[in-house]
N, C-alpha and C. Protein backbone atom coordinates (compact mmCIF):
# COMPACT_ATOMS: atom_id res chain seq x y z
N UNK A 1 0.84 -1.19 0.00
CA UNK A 1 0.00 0.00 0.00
C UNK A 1 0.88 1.25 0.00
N UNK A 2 0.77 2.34 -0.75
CA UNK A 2 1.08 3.25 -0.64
C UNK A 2 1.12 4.50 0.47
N UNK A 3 2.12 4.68 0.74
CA UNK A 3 1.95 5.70 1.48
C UNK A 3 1.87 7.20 1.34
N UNK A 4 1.76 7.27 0.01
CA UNK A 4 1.70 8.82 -0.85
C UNK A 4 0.43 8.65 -0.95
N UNK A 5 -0.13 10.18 -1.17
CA UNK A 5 -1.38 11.36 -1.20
C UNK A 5 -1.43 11.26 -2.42
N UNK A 6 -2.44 10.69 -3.37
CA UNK A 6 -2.64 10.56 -4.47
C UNK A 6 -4.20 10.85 -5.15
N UNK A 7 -4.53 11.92 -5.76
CA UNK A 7 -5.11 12.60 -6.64
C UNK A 7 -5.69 12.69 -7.86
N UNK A 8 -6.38 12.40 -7.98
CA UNK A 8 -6.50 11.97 -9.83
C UNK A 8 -8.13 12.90 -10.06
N UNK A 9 -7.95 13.76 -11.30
CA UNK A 9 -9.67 14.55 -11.80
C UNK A 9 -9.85 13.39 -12.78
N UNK A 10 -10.98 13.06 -13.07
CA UNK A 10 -11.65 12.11 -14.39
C UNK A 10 -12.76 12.81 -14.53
N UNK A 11 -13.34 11.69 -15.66
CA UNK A 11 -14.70 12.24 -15.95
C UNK A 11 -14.90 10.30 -16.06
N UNK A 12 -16.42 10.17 -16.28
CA UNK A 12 -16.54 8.69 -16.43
C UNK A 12 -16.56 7.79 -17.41
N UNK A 13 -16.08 8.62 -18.39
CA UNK A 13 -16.44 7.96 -20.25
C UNK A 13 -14.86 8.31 -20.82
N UNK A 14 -13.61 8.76 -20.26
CA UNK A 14 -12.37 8.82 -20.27
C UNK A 14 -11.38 7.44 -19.83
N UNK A 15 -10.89 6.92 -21.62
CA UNK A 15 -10.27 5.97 -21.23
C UNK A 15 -8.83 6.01 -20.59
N UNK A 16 -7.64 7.36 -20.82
CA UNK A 16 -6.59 7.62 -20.27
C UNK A 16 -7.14 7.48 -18.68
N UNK A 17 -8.28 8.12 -18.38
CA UNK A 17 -8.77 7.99 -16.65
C UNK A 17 -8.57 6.27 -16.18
N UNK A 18 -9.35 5.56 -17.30
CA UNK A 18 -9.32 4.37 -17.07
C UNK A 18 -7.95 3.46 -16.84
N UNK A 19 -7.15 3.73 -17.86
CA UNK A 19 -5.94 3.38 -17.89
C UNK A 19 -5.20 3.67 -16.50
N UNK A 20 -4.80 4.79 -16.02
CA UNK A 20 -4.21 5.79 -15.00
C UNK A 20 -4.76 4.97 -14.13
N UNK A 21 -6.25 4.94 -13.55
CA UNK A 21 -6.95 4.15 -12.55
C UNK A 21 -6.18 2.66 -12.54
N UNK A 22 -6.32 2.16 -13.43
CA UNK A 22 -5.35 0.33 -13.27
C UNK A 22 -4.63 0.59 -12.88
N UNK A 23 -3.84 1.19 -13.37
CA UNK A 23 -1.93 1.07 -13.18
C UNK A 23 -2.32 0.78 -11.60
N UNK A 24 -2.71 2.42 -11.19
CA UNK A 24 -2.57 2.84 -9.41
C UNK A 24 -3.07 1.59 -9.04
N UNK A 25 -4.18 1.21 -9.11
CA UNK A 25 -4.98 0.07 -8.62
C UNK A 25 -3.86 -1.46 -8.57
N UNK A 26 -3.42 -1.52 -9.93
CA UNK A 26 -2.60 -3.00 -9.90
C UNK A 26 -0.94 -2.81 -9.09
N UNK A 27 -1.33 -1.67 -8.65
CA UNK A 27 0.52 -1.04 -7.60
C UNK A 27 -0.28 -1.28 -5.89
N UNK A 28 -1.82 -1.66 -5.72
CA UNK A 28 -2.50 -1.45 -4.62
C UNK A 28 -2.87 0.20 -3.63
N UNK A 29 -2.21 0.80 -4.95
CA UNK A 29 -2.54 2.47 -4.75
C UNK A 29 -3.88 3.01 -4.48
N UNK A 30 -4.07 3.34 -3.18
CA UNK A 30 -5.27 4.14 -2.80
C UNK A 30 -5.31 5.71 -3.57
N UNK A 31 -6.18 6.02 -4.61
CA UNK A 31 -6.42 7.55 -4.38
C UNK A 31 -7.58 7.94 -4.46
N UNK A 32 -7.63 9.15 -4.39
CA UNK A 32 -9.10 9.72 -4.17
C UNK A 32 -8.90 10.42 -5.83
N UNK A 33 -10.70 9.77 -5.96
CA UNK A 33 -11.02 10.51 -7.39
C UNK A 33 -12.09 11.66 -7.56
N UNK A 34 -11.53 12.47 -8.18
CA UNK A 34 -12.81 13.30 -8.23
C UNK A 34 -13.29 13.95 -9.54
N UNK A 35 -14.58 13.46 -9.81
CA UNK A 35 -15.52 13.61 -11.30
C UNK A 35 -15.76 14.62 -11.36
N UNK A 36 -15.09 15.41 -12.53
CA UNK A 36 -15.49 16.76 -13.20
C UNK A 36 -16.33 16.21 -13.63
N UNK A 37 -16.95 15.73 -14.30
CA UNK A 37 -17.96 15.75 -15.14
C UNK A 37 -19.21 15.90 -14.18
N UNK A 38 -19.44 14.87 -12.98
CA UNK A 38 -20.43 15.03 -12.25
C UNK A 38 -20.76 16.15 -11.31
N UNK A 39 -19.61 16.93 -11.25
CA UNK A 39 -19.27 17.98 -10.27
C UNK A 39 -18.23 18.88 -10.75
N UNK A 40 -19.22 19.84 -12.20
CA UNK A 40 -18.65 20.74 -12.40
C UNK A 40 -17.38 21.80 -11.90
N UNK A 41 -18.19 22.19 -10.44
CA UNK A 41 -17.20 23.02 -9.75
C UNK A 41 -15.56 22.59 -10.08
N UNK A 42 -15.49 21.49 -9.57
CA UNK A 42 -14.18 20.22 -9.49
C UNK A 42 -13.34 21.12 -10.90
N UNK A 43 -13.65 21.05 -12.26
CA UNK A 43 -12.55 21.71 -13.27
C UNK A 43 -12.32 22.78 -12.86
N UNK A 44 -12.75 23.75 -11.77
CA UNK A 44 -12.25 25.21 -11.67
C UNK A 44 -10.89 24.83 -11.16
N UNK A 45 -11.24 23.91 -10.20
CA UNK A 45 -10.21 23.26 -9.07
C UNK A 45 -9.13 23.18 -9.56
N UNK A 46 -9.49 21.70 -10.50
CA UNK A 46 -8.29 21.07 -11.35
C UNK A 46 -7.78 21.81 -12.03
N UNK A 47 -8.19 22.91 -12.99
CA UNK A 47 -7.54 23.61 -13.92
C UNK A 47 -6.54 24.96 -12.82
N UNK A 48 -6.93 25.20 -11.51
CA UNK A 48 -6.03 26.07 -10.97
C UNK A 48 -5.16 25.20 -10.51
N UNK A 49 -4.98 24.23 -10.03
CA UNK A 49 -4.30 23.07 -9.10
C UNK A 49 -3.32 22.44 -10.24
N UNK A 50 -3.32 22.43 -11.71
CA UNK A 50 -2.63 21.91 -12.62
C UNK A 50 -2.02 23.17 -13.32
N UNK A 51 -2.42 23.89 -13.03
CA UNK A 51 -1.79 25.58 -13.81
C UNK A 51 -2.54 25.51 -15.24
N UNK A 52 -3.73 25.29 -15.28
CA UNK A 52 -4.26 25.34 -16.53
C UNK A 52 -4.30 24.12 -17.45
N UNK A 53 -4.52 23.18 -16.70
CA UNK A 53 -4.68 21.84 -17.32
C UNK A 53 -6.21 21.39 -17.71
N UNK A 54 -6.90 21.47 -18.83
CA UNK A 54 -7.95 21.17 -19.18
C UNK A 54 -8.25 19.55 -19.30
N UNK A 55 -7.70 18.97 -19.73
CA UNK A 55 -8.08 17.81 -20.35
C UNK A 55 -8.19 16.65 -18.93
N UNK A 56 -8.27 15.38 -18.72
CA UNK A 56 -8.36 14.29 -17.58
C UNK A 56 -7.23 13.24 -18.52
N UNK A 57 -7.05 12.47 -17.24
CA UNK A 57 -7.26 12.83 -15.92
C UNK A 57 -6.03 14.04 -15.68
N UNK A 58 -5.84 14.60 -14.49
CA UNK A 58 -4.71 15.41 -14.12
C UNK A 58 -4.92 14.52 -12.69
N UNK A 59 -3.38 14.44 -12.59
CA UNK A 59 -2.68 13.02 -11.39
C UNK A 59 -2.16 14.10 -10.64
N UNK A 60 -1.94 13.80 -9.18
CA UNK A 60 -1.20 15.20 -8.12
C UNK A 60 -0.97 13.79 -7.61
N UNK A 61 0.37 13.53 -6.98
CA UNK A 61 1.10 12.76 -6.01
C UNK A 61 1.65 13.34 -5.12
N UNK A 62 0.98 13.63 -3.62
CA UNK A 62 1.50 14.32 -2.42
C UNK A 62 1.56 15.72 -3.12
N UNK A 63 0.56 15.87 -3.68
CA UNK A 63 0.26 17.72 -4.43
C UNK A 63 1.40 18.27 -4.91
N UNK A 64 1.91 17.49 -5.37
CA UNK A 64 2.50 17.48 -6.78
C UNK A 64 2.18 17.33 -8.03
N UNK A 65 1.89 18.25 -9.15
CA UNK A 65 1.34 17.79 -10.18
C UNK A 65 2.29 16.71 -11.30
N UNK A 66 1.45 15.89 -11.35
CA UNK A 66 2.10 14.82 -12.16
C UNK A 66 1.59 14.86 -13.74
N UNK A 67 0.79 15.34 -13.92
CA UNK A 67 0.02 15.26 -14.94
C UNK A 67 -0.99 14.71 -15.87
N UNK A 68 -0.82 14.02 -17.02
CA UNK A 68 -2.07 13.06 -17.28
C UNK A 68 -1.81 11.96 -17.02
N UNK A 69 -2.05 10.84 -18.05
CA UNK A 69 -2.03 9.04 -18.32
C UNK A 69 -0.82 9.41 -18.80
N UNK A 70 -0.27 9.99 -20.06
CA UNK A 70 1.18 9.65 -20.77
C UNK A 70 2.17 10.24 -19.50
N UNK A 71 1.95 10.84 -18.83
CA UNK A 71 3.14 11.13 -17.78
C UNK A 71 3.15 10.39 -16.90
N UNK A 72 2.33 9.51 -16.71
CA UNK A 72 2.57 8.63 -15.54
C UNK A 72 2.80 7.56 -15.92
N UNK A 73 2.66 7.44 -17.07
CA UNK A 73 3.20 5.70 -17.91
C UNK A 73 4.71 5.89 -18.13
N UNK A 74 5.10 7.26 -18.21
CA UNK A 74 6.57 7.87 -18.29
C UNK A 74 7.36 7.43 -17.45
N UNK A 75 6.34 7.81 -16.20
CA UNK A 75 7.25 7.61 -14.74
C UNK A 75 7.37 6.30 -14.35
N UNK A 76 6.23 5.59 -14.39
CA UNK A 76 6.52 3.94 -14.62
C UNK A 76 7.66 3.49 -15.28
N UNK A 77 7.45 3.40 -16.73
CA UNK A 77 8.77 3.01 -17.65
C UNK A 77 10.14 3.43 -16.92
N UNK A 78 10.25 4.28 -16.46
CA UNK A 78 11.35 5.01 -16.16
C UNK A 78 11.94 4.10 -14.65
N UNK A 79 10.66 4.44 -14.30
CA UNK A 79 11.31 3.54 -12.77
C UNK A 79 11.10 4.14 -11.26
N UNK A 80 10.41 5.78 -11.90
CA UNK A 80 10.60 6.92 -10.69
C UNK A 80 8.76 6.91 -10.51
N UNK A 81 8.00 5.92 -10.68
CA UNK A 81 6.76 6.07 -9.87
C UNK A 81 6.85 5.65 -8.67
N UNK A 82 6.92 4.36 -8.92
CA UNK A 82 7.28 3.64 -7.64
C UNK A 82 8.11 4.00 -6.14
N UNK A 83 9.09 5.16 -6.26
CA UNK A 83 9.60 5.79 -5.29
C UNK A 83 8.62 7.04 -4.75
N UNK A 84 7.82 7.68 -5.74
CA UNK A 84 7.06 8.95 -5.94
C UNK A 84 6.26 8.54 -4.83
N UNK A 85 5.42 7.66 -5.12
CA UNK A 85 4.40 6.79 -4.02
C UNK A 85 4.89 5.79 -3.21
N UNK A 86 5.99 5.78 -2.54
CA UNK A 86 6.46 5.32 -1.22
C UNK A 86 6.37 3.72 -1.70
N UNK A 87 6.05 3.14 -2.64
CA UNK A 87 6.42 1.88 -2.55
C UNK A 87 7.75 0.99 -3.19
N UNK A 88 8.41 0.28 -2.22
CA UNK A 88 9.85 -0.52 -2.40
C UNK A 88 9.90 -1.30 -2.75
């Protein structure tokens, strides 16, 4: 289980959301999600909290912006997720 603060905006018909969601899920990563789509307000959020990031998902690790699905498949490949979110 993770011990990093993990973040993710979606909407519910977004397959990068979908994707992003596995990964965390098959690492046993807890995060909290929250649906722009169902709860408008939420993109004012995300788009100030990402510096102007429109699109989903937008990922924050310990409120850090990480960015979408291709940046976090980045950080995977690479090797530097797994430290990001506290797991060894």
């Amino acid at each position: 289980m993770s011990g990093a603060k993990v973040e993710m905006y979606t909407t519910g018909w977004c397959g990068f959301c979908l994707r992003a969601k596995a990964l965390l899920s098959r690492k046993g990563v807890v995060f909290e999600e929250y649906r722009v789509d169902s709860t408008p307000a939420l993109r004012e959020d995300m788009q100030r909290r990402s510096q102007g990031g429109r699109t989903v998902p937008q990922i924050f690790i310990d409120d850090r912006h990480i960015g979408g699905c291709d940046e976090l498949l980045a950080l995977e490949r690479s090797g530097e997720l797994d430290p990001l979110l506290g797991l060894d």
